[in-house]
C-alpha atoms as a PDB file:
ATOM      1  CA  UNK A   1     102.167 112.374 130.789  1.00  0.00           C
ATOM      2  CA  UNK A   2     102.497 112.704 127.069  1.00  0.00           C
ATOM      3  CA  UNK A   3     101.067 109.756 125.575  1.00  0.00           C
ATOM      4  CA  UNK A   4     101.568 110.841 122.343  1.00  0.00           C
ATOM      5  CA  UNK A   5     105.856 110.532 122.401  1.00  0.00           C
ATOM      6  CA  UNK A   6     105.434 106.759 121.423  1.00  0.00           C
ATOM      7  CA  UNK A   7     103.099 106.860 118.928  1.00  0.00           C
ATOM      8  CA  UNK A   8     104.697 106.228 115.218  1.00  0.00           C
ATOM      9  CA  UNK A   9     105.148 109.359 113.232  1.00  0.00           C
ATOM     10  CA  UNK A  10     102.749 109.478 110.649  1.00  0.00           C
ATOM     11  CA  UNK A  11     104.747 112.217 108.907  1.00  0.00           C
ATOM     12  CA  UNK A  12     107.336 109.627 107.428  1.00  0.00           C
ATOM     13  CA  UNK A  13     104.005 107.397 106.159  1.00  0.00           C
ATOM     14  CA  UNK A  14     102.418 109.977 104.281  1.00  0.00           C
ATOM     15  CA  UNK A  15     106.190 111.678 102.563  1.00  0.00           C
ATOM     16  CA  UNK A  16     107.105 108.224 101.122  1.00  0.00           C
ATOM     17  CA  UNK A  17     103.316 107.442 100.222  1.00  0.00           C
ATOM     18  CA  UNK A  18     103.625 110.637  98.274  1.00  0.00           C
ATOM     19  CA  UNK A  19     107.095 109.333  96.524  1.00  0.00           C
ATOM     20  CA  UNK A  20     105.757 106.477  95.891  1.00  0.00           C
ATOM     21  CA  UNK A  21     102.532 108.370  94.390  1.00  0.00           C
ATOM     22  CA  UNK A  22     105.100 110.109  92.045  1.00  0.00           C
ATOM     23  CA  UNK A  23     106.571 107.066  90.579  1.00  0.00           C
ATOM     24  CA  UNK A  24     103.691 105.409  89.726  1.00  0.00           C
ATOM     25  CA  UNK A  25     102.225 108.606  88.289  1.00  0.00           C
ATOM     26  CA  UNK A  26     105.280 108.160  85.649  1.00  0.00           C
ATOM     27  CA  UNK A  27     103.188 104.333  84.969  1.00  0.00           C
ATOM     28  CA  UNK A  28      99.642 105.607  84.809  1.00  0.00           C
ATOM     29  CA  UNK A  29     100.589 107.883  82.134  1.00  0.00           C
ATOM     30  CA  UNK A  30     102.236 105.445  80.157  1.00  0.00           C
ATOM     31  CA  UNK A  31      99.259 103.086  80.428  1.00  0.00           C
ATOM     32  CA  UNK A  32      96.808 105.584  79.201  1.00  0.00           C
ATOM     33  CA  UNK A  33      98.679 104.529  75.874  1.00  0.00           C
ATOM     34  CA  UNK A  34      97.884 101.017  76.071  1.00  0.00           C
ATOM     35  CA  UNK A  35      95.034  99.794  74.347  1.00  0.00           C
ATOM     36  CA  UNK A  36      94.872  95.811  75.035  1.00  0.00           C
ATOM     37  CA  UNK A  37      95.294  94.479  78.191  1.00  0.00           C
ATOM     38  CA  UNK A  38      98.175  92.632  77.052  1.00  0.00           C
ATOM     39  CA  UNK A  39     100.202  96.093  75.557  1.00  0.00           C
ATOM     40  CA  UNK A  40      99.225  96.975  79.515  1.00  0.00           C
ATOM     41  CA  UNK A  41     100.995  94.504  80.665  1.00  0.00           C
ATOM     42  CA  UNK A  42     103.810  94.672  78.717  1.00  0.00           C
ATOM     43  CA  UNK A  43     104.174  98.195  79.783  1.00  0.00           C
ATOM     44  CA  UNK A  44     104.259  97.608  83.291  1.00  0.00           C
ATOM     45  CA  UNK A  45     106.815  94.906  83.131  1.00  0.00           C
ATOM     46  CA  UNK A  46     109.278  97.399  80.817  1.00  0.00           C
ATOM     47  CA  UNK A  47     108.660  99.648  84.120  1.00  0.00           C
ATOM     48  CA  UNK A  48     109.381  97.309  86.883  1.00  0.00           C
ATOM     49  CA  UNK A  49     112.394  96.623  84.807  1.00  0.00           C
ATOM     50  CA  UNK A  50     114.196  99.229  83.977  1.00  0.00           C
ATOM     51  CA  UNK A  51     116.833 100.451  86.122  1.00  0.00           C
ATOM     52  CA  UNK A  52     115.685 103.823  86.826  1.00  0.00           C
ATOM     53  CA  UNK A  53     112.591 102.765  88.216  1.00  0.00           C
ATOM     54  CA  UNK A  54     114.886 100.079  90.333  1.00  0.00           C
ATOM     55  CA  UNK A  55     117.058 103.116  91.165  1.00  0.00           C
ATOM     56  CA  UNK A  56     114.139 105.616  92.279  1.00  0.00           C
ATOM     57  CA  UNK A  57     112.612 102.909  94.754  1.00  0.00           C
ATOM     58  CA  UNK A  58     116.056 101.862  96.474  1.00  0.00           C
ATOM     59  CA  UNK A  59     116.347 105.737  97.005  1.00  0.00           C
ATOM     60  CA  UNK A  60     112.746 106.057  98.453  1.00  0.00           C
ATOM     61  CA  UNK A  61     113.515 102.705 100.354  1.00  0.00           C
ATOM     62  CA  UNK A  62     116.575 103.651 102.101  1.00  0.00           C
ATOM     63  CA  UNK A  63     115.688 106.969 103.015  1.00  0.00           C
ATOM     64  CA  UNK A  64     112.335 105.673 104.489  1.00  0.00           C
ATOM     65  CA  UNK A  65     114.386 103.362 106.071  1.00  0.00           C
ATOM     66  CA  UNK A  66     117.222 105.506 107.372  1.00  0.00           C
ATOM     67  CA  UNK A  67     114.566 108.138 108.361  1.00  0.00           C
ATOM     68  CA  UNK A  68     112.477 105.358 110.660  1.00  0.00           C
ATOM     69  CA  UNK A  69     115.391 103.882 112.368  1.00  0.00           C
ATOM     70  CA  UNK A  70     116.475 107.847 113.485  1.00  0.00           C
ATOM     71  CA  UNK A  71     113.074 107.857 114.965  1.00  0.00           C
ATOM     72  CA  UNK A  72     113.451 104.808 116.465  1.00  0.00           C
ATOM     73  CA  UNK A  73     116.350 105.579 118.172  1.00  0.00           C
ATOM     74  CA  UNK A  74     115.297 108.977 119.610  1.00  0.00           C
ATOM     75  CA  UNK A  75     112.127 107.080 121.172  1.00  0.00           C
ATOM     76  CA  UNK A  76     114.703 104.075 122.439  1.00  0.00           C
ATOM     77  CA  UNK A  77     116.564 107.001 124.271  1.00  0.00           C
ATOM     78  CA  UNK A  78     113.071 108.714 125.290  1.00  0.00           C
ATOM     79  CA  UNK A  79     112.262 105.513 126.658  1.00  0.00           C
ATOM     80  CA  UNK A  80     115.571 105.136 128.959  1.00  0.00           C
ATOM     81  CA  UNK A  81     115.472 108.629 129.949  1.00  0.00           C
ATOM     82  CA  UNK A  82     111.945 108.175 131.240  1.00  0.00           C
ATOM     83  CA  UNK A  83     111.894 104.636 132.676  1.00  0.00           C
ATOM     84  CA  UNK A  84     112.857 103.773 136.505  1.00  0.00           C
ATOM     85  CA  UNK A  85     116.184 101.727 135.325  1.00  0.00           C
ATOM     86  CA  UNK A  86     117.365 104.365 133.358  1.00  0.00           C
ATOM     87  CA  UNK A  87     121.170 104.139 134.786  1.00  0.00           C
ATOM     88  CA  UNK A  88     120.978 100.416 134.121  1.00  0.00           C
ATOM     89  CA  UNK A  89     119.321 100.554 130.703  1.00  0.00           C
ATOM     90  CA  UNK A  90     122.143 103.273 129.918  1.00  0.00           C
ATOM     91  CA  UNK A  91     124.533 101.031 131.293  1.00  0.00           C
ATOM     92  CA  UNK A  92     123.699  98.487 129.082  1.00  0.00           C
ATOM     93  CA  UNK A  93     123.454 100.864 125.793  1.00  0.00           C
ATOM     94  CA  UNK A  94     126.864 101.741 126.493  1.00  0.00           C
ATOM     95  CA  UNK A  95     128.482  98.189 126.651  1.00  0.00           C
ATOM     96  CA  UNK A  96     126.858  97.186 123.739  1.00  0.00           C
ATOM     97  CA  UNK A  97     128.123  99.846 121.553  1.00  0.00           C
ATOM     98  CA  UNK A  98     131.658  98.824 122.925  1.00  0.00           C
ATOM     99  CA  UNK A  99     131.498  95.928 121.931  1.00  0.00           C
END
């Protein structure tokens, strides 16, 4: 048996920790300018403000998202395939997405 089908993909953990590297490589450089700690601060709040960096992590966020709940799924139908009640667990997929 392949005990390895249910483990969480680490694949999708280490693309959006690299993303998420990326935008906050964007920040570092900016603070590199900053000589007080206050001027740091400030910088960091113009960057969680602004609306690209709002735009870039709802795009990293809803792929991540979109991208985990496909993998969900195919282990949810992995699951039924594999499992003893697999005609009733089927069953019971089906009405629920008639409903």
């Amino acid at each position: 048996m392949n005990k390895n089908l249910y483990k969480p993909s680490r694949s999708i953990e280490h693309r959006y920790r690299r993303a998420i590297g990326r935008l906050l490589f964007a920040l570092s450089e900016k603070l590199k300018t900053a000589s007080t700690a206050d001027e740091a601060l400030s910088i960091i709040r113009h960057f969680a403000r602004s609306p690209t960096f709002k735009q870039a992590v709802y795009k990293i966020v809803k792929a991540m998202v979109t991208q985990v709940a496909a993998g969900n799924q195919k282990s949810w139908r992995a699951a039924a395939a594999k499992g003893s009640r697999e005609h009733r667990f089927n069953l019971l997929l089906y009405s629920k997405k008639q409903l």
